[in-house]
C-alpha atoms as a PDB file:
ATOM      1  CA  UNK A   1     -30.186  14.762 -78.956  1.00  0.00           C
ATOM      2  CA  UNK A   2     -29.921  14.161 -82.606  1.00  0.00           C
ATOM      3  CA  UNK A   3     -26.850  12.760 -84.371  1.00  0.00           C
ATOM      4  CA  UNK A   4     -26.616  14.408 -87.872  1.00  0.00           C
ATOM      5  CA  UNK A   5     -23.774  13.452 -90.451  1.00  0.00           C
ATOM      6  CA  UNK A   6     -22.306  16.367 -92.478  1.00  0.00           C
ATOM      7  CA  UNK A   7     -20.577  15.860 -95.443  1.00  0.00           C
ATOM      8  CA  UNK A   8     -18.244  18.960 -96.887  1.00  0.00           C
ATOM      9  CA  UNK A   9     -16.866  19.471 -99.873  1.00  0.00           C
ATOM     10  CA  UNK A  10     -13.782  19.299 -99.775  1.00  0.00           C
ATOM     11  CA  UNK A  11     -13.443  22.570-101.493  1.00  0.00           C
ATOM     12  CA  UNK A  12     -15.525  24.666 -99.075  1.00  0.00           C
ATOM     13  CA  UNK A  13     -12.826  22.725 -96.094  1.00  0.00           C
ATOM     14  CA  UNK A  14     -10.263  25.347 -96.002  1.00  0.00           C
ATOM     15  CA  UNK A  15     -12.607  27.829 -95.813  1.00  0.00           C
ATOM     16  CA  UNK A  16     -14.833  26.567 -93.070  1.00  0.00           C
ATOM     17  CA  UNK A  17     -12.415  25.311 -91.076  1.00  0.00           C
ATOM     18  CA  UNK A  18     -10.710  29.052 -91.608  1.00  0.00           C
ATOM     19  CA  UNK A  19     -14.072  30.515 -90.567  1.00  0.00           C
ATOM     20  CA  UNK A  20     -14.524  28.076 -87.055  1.00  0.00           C
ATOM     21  CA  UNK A  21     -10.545  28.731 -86.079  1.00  0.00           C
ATOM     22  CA  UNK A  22     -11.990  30.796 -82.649  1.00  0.00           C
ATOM     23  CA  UNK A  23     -14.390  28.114 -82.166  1.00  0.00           C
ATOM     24  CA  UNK A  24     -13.737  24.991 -79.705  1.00  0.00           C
ATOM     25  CA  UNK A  25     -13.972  22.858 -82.631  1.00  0.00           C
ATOM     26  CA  UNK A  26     -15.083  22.446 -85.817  1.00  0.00           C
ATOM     27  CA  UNK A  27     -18.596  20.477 -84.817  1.00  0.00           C
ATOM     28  CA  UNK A  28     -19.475  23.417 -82.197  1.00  0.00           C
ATOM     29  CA  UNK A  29     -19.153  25.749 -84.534  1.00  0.00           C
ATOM     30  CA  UNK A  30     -21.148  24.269 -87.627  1.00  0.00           C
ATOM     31  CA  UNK A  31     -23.915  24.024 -84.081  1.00  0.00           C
ATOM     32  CA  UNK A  32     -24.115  27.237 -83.704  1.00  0.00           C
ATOM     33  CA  UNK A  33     -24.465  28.181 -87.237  1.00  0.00           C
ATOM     34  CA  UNK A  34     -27.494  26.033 -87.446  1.00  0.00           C
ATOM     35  CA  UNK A  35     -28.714  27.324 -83.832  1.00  0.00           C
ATOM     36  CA  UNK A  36     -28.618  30.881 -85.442  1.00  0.00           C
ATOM     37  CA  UNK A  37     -30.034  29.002 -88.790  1.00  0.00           C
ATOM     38  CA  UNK A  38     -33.454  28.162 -87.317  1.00  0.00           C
ATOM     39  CA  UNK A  39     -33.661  31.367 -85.132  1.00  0.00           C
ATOM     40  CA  UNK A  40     -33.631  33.460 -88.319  1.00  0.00           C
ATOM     41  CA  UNK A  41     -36.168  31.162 -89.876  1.00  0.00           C
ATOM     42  CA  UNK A  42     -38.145  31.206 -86.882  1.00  0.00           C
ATOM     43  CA  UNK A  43     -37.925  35.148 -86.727  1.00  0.00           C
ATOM     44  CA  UNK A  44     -39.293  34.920 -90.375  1.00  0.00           C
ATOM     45  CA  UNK A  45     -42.057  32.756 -90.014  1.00  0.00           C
ATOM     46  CA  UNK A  46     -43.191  34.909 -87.151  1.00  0.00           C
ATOM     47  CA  UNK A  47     -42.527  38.200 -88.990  1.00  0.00           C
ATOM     48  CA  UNK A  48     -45.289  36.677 -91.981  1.00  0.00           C
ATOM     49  CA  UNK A  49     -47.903  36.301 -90.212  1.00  0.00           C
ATOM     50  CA  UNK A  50     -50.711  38.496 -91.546  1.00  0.00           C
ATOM     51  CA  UNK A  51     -51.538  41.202 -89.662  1.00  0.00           C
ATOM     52  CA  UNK A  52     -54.785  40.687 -89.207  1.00  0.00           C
ATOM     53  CA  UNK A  53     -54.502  36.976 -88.241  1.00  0.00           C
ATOM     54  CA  UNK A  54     -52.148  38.217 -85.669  1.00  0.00           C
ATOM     55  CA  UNK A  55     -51.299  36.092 -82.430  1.00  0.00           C
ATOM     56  CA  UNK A  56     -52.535  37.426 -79.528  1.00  0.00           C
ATOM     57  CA  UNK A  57     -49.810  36.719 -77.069  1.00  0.00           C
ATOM     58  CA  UNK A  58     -50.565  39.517 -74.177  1.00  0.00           C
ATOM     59  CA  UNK A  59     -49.759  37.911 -70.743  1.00  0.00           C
ATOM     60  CA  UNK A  60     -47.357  35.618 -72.229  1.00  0.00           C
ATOM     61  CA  UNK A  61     -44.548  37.208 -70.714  1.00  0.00           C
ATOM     62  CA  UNK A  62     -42.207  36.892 -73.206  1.00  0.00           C
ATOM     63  CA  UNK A  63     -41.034  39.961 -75.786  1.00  0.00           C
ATOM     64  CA  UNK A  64     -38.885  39.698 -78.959  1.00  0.00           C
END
């Protein structure tokens, strides 16, 4: 596990803090936003690659 410092402005505080009032806390929800962060860049990266220098993934057993 990483530890990463995040600084916020104070004028985006209200608002974020607004945004994570159903999380358990203000750090778990900043978590998840990056968890879903990286999953759409993932999903990106994987959705530009060329066609025909496709991956061939058959037998992997996993599905998208």
């Amino acid at each position: 596990m990483s530890v990463v410092t995040v600084r916020i402005p104070d004028t985006m505080d209200h608002a974020l803090r607004a945004a994570a009032a159903d999380a358990p806390s203000l750090n778990a929800y900043i978590v998840q936003a990056v968890r879903r962060q990286m999953t759409l860049d993932a999903a990106r990266k994987l959705a530009a690659v060329d066609a025909q220098a496709a991956l061939d993934l058959d037998g992997e057993g996993d599905a998208l």
